[in-house]
N, C-alpha and C. Protein backbone atom coordinates (compact mmCIF):
# COMPACT_ATOMS: atom_id res chain seq x y z
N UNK A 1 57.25 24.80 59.23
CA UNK A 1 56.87 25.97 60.01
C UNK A 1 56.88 25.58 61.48
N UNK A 2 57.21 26.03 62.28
CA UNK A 2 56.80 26.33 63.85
C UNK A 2 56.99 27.59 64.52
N UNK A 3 56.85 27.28 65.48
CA UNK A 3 55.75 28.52 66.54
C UNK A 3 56.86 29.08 67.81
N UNK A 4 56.99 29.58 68.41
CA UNK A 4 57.67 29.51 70.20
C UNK A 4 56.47 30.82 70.20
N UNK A 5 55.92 30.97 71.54
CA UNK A 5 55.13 31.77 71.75
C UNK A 5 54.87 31.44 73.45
N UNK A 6 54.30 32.17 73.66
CA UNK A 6 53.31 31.95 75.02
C UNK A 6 51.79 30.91 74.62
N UNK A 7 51.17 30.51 76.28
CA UNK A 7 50.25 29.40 75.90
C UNK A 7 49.26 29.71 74.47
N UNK A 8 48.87 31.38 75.12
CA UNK A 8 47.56 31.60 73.82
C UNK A 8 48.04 32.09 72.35
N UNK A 9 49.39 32.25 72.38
CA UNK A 9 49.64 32.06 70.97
C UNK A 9 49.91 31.06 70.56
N UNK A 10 50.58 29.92 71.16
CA UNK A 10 51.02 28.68 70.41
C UNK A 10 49.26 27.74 70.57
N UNK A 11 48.45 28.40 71.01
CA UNK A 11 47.38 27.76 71.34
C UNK A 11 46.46 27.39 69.83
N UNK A 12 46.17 28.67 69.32
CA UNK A 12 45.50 28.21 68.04
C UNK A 12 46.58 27.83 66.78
N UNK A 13 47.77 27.71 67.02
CA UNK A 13 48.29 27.02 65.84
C UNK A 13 48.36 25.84 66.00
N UNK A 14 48.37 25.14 67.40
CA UNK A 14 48.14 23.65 67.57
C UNK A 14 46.70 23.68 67.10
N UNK A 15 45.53 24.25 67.53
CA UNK A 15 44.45 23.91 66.97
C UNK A 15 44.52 23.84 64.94
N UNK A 16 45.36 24.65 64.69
CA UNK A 16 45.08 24.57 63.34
C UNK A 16 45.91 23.35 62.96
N UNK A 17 46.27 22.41 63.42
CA UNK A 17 47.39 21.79 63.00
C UNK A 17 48.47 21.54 63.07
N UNK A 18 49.38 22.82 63.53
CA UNK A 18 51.26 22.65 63.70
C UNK A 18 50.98 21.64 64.77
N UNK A 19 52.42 20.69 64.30
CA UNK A 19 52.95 19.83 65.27
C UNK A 19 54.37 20.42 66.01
N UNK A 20 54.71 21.54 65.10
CA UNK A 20 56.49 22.26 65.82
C UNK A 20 56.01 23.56 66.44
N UNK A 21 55.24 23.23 67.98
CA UNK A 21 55.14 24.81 68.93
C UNK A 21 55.75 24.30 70.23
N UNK A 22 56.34 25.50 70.05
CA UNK A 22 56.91 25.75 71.52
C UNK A 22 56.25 26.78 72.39
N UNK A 23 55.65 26.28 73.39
CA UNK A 23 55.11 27.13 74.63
C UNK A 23 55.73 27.43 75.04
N UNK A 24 55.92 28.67 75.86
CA UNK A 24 57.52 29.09 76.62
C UNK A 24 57.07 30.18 77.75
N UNK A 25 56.94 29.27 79.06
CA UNK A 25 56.78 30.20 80.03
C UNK A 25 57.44 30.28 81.29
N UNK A 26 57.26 30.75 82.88
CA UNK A 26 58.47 30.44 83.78
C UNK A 26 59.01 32.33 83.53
N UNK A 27 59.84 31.90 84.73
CA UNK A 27 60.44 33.32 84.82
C UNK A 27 61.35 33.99 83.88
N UNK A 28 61.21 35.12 84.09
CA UNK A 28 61.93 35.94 83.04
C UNK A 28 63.06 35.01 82.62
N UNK A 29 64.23 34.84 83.31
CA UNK A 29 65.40 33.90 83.32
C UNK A 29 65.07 32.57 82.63
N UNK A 30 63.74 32.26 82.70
CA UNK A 30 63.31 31.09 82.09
C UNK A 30 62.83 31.43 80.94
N UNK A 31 62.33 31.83 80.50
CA UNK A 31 62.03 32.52 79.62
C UNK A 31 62.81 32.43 78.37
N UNK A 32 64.02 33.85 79.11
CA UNK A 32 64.66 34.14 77.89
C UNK A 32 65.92 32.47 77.38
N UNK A 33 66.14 31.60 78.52
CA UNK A 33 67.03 30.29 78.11
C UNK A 33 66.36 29.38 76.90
N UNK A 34 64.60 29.26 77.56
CA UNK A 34 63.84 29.02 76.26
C UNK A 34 63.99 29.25 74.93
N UNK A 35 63.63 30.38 74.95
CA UNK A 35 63.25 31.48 73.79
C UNK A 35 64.73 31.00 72.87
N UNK A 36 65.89 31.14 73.67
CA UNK A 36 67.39 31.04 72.78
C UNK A 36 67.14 29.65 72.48
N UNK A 37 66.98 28.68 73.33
CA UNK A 37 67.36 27.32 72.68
C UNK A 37 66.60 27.15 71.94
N UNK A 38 65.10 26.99 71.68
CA UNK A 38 64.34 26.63 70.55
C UNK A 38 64.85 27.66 69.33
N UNK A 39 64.85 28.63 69.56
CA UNK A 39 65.13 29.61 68.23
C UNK A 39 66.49 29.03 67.86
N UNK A 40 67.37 28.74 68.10
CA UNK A 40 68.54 28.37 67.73
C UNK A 40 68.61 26.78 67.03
N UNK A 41 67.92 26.15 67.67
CA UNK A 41 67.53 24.75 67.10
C UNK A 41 66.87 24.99 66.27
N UNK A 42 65.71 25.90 65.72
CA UNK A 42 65.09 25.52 64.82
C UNK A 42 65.56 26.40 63.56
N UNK A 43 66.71 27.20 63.45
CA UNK A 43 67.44 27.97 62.95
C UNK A 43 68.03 27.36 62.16
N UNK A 44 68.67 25.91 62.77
CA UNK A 44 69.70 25.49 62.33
C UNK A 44 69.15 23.81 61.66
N UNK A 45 67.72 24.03 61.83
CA UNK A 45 66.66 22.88 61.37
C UNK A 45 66.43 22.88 59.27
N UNK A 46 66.90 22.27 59.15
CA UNK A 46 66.92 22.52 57.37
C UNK A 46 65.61 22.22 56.95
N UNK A 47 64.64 21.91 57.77
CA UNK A 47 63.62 21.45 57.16
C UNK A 47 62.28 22.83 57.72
N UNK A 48 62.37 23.23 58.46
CA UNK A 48 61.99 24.42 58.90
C UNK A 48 62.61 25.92 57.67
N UNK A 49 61.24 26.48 57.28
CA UNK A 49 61.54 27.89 56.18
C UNK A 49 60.81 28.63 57.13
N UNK A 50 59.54 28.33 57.92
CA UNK A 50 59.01 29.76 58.70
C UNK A 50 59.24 29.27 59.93
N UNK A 51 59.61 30.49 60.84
CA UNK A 51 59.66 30.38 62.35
C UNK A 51 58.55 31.89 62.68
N UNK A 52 57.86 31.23 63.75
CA UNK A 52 56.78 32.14 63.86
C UNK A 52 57.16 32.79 65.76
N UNK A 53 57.96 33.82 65.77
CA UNK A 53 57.61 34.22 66.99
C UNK A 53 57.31 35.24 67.65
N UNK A 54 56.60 35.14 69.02
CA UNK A 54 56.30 36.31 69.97
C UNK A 54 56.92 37.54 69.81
N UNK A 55 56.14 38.50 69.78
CA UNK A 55 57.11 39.83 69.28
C UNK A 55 58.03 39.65 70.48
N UNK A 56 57.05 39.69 71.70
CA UNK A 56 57.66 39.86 72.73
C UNK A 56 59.34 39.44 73.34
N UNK A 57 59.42 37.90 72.75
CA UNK A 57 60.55 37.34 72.85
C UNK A 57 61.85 37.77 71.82
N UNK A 58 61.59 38.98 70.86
CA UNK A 58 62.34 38.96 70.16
C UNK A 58 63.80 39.27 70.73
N UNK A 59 64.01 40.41 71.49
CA UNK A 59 64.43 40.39 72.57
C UNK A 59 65.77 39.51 73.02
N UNK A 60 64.88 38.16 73.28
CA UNK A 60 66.15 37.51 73.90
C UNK A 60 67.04 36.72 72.92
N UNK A 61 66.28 37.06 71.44
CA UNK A 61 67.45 35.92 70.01
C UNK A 61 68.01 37.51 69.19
N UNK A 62 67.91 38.65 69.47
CA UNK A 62 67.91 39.63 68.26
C UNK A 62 69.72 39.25 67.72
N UNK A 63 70.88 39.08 68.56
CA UNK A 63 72.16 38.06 68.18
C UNK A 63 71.60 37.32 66.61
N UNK A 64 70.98 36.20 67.32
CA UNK A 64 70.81 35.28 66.27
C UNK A 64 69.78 36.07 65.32
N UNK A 65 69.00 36.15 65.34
CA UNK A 65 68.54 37.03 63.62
C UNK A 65 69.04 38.04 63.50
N UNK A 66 69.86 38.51 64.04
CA UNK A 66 70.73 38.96 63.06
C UNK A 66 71.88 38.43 62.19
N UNK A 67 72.50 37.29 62.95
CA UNK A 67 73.14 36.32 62.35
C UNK A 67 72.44 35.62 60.65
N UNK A 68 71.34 35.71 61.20
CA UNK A 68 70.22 35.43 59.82
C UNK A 68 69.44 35.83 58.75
N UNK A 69 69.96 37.44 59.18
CA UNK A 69 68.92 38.38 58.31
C UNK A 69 69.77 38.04 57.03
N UNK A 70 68.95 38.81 55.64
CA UNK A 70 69.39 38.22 54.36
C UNK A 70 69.67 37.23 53.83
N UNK A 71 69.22 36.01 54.68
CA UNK A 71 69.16 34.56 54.42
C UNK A 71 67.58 34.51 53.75
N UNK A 72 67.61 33.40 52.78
CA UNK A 72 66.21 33.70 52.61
C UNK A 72 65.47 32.29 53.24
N UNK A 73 66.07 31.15 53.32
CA UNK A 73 65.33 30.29 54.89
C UNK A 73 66.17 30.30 55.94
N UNK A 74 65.69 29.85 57.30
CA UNK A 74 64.36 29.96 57.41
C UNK A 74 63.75 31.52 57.87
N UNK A 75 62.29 32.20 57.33
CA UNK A 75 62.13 33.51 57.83
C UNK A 75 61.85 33.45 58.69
N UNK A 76 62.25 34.44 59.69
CA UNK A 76 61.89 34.84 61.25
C UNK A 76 60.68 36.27 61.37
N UNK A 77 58.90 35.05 61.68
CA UNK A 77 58.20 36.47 61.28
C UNK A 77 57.78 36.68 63.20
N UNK A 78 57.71 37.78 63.73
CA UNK A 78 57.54 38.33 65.08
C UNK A 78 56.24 38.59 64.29
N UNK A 79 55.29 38.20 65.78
CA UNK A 79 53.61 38.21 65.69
C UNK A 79 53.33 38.84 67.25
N UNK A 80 52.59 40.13 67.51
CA UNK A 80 51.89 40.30 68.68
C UNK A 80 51.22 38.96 69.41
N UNK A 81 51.57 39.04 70.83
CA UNK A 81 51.09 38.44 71.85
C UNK A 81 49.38 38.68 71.77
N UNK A 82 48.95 37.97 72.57
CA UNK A 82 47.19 38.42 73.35
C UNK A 82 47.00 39.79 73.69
N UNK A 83 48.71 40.68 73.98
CA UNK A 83 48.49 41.73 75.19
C UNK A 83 48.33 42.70 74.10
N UNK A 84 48.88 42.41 72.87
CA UNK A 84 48.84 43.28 71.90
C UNK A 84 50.53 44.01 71.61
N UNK A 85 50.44 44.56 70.06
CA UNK A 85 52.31 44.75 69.74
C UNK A 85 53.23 45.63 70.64
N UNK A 86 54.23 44.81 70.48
CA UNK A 86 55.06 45.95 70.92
C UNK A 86 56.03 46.99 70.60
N UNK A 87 55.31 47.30 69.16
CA UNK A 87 55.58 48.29 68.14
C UNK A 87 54.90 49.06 68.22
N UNK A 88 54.83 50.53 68.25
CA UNK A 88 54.23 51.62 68.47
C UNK A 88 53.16 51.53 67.34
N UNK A 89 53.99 51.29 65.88
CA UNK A 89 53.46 51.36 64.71
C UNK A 89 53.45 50.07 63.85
N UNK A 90 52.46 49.20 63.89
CA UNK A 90 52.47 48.37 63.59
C UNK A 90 52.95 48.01 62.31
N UNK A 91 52.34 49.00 61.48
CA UNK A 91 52.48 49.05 59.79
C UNK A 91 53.80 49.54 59.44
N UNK A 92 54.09 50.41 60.10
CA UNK A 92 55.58 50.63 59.70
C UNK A 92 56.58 49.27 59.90
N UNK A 93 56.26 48.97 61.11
CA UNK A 93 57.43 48.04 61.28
C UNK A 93 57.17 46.75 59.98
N UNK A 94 56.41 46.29 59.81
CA UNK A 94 55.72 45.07 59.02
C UNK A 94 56.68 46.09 58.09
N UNK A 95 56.38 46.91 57.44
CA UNK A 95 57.11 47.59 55.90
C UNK A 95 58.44 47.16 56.23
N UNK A 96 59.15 47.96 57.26
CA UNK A 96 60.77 47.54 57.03
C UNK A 96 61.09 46.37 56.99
N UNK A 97 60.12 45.35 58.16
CA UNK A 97 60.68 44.12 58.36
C UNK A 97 60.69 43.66 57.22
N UNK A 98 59.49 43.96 56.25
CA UNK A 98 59.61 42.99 54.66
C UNK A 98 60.47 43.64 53.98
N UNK A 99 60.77 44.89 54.14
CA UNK A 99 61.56 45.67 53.42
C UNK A 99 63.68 44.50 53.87
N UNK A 100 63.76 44.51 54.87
CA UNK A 100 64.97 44.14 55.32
C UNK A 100 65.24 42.50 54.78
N UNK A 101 64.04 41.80 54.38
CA UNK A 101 63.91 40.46 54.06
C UNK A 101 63.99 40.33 52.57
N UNK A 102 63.00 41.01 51.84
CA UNK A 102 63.54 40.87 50.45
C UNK A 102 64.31 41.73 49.55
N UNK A 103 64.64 42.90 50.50
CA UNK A 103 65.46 43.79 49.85
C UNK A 103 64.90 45.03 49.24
N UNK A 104 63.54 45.32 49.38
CA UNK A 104 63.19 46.57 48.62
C UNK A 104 61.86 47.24 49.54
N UNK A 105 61.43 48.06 49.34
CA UNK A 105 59.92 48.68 50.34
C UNK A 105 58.91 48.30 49.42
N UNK A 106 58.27 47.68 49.60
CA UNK A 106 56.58 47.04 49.30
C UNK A 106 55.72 48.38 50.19
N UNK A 107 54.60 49.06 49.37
CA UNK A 107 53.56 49.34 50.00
C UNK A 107 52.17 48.71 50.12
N UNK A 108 51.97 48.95 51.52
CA UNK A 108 50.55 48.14 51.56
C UNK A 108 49.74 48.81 52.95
């Protein structure tokens, strides 16, 4: 498993333990060069099944997961920032996203 996030998200998964987070901050331009290289490295990491990132950054890899969707490692799960989602509807999106990953609509 690892992380790319901003400080206070990659913050309590180092507290819980992960040793694979990426902090990723700096200007927009910095940012998004980040965001691609770790996501792409850890894409292509065989030992990595979860990648945990910033909704926010989804953005600058949506190329690459899409390159990845219907793969079943490694999953790419998008988690709200501190500032809160940037999905209107939180629950909906969670449905399709699991819906687009294993192939069918789960309710919950």
């Amino acid at each position: 498993m690892a992380v790319v996030g901003d400080e206070n998200l990659v913050l309590g998964f180092r507290l819980a333990g992960l040793s694979k987070v990426y902090e990723v901050s700096g200007s927009e331009d910095e940012v998004k060069k980040k965001v691609r290289k770790y996501v792409s490295e850890l894409l292509e990491d065989p030992k990595i099944g979860v990648i945990v990132l910033q909704d926010t950054f989804e953005k600058y890899v949506e190329d690459f997961l899409e390159a990845y969707r219907g793969k079943s490692v490694p999953v790419v799960v998008s988690i709200p920032s501190i500032k809160g989602p940037i999905h209107p509807d939180v629950k909906e999106y969670y449905k399709q996203y699991v819906k687009r990953i294993i192939g069918f609509a789960v309710e919950f």
